[in-house]
C-alpha atoms as a PDB file:
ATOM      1  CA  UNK A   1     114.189 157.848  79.635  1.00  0.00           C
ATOM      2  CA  UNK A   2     112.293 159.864  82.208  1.00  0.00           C
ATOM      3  CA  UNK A   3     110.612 157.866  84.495  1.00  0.00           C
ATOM      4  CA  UNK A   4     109.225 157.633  88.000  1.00  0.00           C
ATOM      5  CA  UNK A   5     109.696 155.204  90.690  1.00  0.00           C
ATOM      6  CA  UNK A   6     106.615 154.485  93.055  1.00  0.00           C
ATOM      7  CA  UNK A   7     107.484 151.626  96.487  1.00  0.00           C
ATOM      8  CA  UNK A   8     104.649 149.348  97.197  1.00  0.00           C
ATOM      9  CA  UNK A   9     102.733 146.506  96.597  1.00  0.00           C
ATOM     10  CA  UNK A  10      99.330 147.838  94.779  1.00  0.00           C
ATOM     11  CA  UNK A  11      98.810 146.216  91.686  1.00  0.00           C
ATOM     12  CA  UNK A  12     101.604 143.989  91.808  1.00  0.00           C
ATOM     13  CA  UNK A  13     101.571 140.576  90.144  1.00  0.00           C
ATOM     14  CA  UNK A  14     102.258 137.716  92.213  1.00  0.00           C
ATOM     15  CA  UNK A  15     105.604 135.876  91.716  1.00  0.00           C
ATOM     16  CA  UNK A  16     106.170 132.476  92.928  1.00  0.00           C
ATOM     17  CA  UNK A  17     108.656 132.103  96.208  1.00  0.00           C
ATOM     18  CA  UNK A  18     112.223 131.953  94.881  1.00  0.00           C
ATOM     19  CA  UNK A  19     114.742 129.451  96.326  1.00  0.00           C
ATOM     20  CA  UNK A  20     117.485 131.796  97.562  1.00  0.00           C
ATOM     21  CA  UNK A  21     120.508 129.840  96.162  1.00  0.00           C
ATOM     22  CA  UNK A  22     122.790 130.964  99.611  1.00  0.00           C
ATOM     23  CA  UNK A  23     124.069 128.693 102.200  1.00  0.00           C
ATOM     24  CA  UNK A  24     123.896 130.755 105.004  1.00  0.00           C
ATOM     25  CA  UNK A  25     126.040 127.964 107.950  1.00  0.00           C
ATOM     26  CA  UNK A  26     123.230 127.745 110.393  1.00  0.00           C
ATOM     27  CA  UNK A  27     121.106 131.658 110.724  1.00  0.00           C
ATOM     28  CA  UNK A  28     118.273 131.114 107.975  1.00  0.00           C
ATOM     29  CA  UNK A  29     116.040 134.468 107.494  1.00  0.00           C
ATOM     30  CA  UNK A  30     113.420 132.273 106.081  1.00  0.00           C
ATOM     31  CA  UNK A  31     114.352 128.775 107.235  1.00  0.00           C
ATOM     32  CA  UNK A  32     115.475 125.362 105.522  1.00  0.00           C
ATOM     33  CA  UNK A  33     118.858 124.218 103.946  1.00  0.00           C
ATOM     34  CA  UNK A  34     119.922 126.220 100.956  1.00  0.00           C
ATOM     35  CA  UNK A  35     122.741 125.711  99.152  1.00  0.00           C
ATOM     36  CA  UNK A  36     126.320 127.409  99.446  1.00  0.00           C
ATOM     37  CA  UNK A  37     126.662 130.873  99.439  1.00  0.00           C
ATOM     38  CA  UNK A  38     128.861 133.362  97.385  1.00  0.00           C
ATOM     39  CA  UNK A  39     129.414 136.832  98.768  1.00  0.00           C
ATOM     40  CA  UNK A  40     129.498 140.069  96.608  1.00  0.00           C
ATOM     41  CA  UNK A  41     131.121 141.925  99.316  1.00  0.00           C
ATOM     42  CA  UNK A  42     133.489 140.680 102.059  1.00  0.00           C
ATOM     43  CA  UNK A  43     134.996 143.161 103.771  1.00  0.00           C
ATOM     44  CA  UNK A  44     135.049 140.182 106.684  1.00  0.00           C
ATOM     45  CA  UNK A  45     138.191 138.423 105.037  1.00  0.00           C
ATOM     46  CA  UNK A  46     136.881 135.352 104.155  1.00  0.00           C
ATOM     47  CA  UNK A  47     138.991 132.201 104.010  1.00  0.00           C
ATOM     48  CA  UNK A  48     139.730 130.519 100.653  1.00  0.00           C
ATOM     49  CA  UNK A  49     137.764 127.795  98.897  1.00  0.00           C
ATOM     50  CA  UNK A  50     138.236 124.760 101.034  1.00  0.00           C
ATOM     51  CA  UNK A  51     139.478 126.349 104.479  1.00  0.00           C
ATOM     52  CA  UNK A  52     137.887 126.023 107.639  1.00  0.00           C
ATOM     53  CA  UNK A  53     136.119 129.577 108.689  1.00  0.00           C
ATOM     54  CA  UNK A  54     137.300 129.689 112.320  1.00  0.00           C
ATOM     55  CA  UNK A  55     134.266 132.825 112.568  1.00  0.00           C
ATOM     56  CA  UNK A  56     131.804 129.978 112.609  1.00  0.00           C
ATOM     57  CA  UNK A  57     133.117 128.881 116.092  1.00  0.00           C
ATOM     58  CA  UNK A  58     133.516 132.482 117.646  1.00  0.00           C
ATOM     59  CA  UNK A  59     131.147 134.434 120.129  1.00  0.00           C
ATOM     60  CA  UNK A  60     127.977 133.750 120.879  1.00  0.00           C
ATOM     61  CA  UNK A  61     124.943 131.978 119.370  1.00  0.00           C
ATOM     62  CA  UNK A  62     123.455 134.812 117.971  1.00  0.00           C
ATOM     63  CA  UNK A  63     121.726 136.072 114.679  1.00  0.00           C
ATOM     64  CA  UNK A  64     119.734 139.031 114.728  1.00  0.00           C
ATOM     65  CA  UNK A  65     116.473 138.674 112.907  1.00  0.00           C
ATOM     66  CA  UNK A  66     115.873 139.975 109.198  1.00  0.00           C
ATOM     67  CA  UNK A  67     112.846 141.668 108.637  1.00  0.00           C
ATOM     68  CA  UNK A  68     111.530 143.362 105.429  1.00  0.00           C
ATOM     69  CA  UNK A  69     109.855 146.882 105.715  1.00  0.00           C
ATOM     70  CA  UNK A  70     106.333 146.978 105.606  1.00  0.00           C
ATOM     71  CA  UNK A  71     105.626 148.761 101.794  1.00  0.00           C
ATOM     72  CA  UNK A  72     109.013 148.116 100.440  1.00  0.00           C
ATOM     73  CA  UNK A  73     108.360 144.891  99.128  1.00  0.00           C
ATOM     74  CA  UNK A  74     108.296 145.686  95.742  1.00  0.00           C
ATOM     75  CA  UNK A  75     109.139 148.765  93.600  1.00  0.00           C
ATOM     76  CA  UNK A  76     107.501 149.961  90.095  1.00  0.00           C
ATOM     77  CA  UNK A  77     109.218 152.266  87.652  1.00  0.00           C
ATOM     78  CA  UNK A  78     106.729 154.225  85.463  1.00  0.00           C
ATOM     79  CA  UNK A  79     107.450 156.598  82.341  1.00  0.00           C
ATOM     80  CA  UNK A  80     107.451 160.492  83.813  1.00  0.00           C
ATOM     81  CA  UNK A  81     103.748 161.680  84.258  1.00  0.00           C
ATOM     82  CA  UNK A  82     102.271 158.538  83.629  1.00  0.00           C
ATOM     83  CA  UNK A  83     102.365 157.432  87.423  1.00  0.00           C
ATOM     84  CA  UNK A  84      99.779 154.666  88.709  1.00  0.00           C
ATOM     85  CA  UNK A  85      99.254 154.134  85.444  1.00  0.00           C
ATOM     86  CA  UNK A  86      99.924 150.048  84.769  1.00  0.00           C
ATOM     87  CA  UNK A  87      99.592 150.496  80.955  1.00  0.00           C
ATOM     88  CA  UNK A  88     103.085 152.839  81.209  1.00  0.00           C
ATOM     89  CA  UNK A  89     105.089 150.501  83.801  1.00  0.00           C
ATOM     90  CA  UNK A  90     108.558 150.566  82.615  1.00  0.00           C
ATOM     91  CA  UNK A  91     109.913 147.475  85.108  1.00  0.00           C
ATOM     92  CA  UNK A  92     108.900 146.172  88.465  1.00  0.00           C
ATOM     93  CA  UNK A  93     110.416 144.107  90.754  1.00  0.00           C
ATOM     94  CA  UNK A  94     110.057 142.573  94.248  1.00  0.00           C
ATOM     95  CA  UNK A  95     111.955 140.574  97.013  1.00  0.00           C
ATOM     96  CA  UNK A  96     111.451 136.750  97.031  1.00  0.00           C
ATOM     97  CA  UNK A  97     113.491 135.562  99.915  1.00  0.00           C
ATOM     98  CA  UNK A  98     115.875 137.173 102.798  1.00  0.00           C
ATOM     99  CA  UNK A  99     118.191 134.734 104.495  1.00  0.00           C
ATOM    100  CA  UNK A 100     121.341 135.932 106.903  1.00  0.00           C
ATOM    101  CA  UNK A 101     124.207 134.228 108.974  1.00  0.00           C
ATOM    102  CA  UNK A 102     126.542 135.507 111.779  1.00  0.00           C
ATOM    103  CA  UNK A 103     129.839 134.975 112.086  1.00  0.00           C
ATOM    104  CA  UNK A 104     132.432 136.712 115.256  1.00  0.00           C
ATOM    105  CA  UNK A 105     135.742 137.687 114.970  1.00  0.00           C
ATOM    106  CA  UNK A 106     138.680 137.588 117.455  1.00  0.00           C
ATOM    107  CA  UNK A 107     137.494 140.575 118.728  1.00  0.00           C
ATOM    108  CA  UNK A 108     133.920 140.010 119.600  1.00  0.00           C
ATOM    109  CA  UNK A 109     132.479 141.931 116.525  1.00  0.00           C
ATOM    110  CA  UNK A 110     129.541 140.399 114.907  1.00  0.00           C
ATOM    111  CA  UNK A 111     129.963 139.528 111.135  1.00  0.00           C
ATOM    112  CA  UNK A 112     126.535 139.950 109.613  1.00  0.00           C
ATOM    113  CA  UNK A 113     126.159 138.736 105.957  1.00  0.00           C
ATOM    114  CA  UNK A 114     122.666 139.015 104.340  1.00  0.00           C
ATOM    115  CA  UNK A 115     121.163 137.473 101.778  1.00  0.00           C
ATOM    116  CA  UNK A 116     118.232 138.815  98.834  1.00  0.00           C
ATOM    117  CA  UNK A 117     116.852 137.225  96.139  1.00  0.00           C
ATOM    118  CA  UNK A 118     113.786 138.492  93.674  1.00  0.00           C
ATOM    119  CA  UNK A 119     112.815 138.608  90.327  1.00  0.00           C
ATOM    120  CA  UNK A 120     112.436 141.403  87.907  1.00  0.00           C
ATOM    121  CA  UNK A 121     109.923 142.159  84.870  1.00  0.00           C
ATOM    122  CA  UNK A 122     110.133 144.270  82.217  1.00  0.00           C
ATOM    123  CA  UNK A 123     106.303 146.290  82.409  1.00  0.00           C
ATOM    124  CA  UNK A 124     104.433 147.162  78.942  1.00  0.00           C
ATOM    125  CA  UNK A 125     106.897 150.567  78.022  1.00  0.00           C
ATOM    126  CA  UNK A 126     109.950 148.555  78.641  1.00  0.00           C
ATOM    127  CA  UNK A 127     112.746 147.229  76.990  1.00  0.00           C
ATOM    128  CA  UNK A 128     115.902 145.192  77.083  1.00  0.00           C
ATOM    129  CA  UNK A 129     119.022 146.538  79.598  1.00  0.00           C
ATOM    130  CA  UNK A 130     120.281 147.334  82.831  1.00  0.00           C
ATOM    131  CA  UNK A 131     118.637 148.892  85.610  1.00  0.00           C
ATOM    132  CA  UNK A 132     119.140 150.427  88.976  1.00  0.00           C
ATOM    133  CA  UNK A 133     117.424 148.976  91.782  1.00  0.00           C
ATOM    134  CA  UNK A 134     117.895 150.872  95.062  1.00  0.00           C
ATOM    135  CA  UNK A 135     117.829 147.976  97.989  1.00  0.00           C
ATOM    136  CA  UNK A 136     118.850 148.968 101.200  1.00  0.00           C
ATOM    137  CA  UNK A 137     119.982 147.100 104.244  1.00  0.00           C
ATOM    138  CA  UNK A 138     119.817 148.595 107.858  1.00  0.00           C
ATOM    139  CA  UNK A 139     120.571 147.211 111.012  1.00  0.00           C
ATOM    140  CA  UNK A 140     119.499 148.770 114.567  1.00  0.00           C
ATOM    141  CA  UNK A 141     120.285 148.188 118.028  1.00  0.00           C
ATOM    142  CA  UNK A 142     116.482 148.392 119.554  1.00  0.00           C
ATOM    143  CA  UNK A 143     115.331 151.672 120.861  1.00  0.00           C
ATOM    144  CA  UNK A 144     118.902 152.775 120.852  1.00  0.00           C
ATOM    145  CA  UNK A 145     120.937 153.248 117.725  1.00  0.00           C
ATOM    146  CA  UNK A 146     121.206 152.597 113.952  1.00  0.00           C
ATOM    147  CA  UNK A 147     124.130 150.870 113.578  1.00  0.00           C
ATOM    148  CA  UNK A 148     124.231 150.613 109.718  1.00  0.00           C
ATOM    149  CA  UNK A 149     121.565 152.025 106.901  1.00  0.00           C
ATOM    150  CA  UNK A 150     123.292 151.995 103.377  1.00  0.00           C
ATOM    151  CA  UNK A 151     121.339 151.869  99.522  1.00  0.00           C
ATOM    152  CA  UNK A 152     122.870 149.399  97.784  1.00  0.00           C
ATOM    153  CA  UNK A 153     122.382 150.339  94.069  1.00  0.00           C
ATOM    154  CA  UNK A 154     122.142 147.034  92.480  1.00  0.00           C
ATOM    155  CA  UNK A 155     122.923 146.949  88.493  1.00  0.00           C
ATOM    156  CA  UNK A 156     120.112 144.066  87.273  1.00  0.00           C
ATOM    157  CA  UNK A 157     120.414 142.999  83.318  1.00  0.00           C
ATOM    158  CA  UNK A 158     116.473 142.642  81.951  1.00  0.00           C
ATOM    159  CA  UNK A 159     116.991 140.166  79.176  1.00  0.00           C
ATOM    160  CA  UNK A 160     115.053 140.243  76.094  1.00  0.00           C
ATOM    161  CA  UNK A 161     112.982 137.675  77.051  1.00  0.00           C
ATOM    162  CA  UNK A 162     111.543 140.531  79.831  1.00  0.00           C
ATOM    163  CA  UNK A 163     112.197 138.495  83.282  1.00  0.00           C
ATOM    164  CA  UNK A 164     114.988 137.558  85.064  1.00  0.00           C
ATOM    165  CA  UNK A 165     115.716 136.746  88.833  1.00  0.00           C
ATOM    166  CA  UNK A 166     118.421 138.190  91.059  1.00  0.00           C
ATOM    167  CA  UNK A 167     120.468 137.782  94.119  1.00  0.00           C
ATOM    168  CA  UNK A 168     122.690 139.990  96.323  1.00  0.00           C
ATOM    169  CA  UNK A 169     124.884 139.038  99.261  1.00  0.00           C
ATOM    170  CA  UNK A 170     126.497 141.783 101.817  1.00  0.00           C
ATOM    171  CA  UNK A 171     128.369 141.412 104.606  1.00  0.00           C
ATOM    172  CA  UNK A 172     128.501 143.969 107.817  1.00  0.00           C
ATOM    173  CA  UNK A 173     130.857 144.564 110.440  1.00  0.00           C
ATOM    174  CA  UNK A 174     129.069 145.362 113.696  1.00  0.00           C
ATOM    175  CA  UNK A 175     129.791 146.093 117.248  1.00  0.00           C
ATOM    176  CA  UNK A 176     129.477 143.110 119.511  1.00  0.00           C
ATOM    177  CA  UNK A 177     125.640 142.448 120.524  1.00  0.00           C
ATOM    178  CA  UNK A 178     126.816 141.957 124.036  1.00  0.00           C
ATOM    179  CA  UNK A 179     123.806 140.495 126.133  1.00  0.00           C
ATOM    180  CA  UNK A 180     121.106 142.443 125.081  1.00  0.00           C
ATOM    181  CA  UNK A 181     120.826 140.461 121.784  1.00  0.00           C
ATOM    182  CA  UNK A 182     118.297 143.295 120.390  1.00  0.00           C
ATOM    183  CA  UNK A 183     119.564 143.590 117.443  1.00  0.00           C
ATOM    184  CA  UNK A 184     117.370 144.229 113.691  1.00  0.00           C
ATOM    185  CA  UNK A 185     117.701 143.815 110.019  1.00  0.00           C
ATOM    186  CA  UNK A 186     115.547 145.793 107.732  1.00  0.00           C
ATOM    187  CA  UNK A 187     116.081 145.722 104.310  1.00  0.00           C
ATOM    188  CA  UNK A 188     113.799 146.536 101.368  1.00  0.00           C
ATOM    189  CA  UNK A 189     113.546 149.329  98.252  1.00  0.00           C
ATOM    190  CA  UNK A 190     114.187 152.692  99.244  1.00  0.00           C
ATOM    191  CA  UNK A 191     114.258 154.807  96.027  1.00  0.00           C
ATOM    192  CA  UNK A 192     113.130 158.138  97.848  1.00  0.00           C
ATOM    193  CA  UNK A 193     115.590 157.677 100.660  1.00  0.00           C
ATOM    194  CA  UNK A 194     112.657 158.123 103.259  1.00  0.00           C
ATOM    195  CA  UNK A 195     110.558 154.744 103.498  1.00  0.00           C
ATOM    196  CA  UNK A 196     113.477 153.756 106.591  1.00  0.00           C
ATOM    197  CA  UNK A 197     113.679 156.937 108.155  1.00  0.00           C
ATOM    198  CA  UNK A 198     111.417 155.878 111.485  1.00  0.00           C
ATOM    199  CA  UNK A 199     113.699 152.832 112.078  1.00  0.00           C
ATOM    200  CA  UNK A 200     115.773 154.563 114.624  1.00  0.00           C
ATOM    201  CA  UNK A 201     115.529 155.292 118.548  1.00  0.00           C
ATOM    202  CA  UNK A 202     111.720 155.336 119.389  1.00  0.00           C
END
């Protein structure tokens, strides 16, 4: 159904704080206890229900703070030609909480899972089904290097009923921090493939 996607926050309505249901062992992007969390993704090897992660207890006491790009917040998907238009807003959707924990393997290498939740609505031309929602995740070593920039394209279900929330966990691989600990998350909606592209070496 041709439509256009448009990144921002104008016009958006406001959706209560959702409780990110992760438990992220100890690095919280937004702070507080949450409960246990469930990757999607783990290239990491995590252990098995019940066993003791030994990558809790490796390197240093380190987590990288998460930050969400300025204008990526939320995203709005109009019909073709009908852009900033609210009566022809096929879905929108925006981030609720970010949360992230680090783990090391035997090797020094930082394990970096991070945590999304939001909710998405079904706008006034919309109907039932699944969408794409571009969210993409990318880490940088300050004023140096981008270590990781991927677009997840996450598959959401909009029920009948027009509003449903979401989460999505992925977890990283990344070169040891070292001692400069200057290490970023950004994360947000990228649909154009160009709201990130400043986040490398200044």
């Amino acid at each position: 159904m041709g439509t256009m996607m448009r990144i921002g926050v104008a016009g958006w309505k406001t959706v209560p704080p959702l409780l990110l249901t992760l438990a992220l062992g100890g690095c919280f992007g937004l702070g507080g206890d949450k409960p246990p969390l469930s990757a999607t993704s783990s290239p990491g090897g995590a252990p098995a229900e019940g066993e003791i992660d030994i990558r809790k207890y490796l390197g240093p006491d380190y987590c990288p703070e998460i930050r969400i790009r300025p204008g990526t917040e939320s995203l709005r998907v109009f019909e073709r030609g009908f852009e900033d238009d609210n009566a022809h807003v096929v879905w929108q959707t925006s981030i609720s909480e970010t949360a992230r924990e680090c783990l090391y393997d035997l090797q020094g290498n930082l394990i970096l899972r991070i945590g999304v939740s939001g909710r998405i609505l079904s706008g006034p031309k919309g109907t039932p089904g699944t969408v794409q929602v571009p969210l993409r995740i990318a880490v940088v070593k300050h004023q140096e290097a981008v270590l990781s920039s991927e677009i997840y394209n996450l598959a959401i279900t909009i029920p009948p009923e027009g509003s449903t929330v979401f989460t999505e966990v992925r977890e990283l691989i990344l070169p040891s921090p070292g001692r400069d600990r200057d290490y970023l998350i950004y994360l947000g909606f990228d649909e154009t493939g160009k709201s990130f592209a400043d986040i490398g070496p200044n």
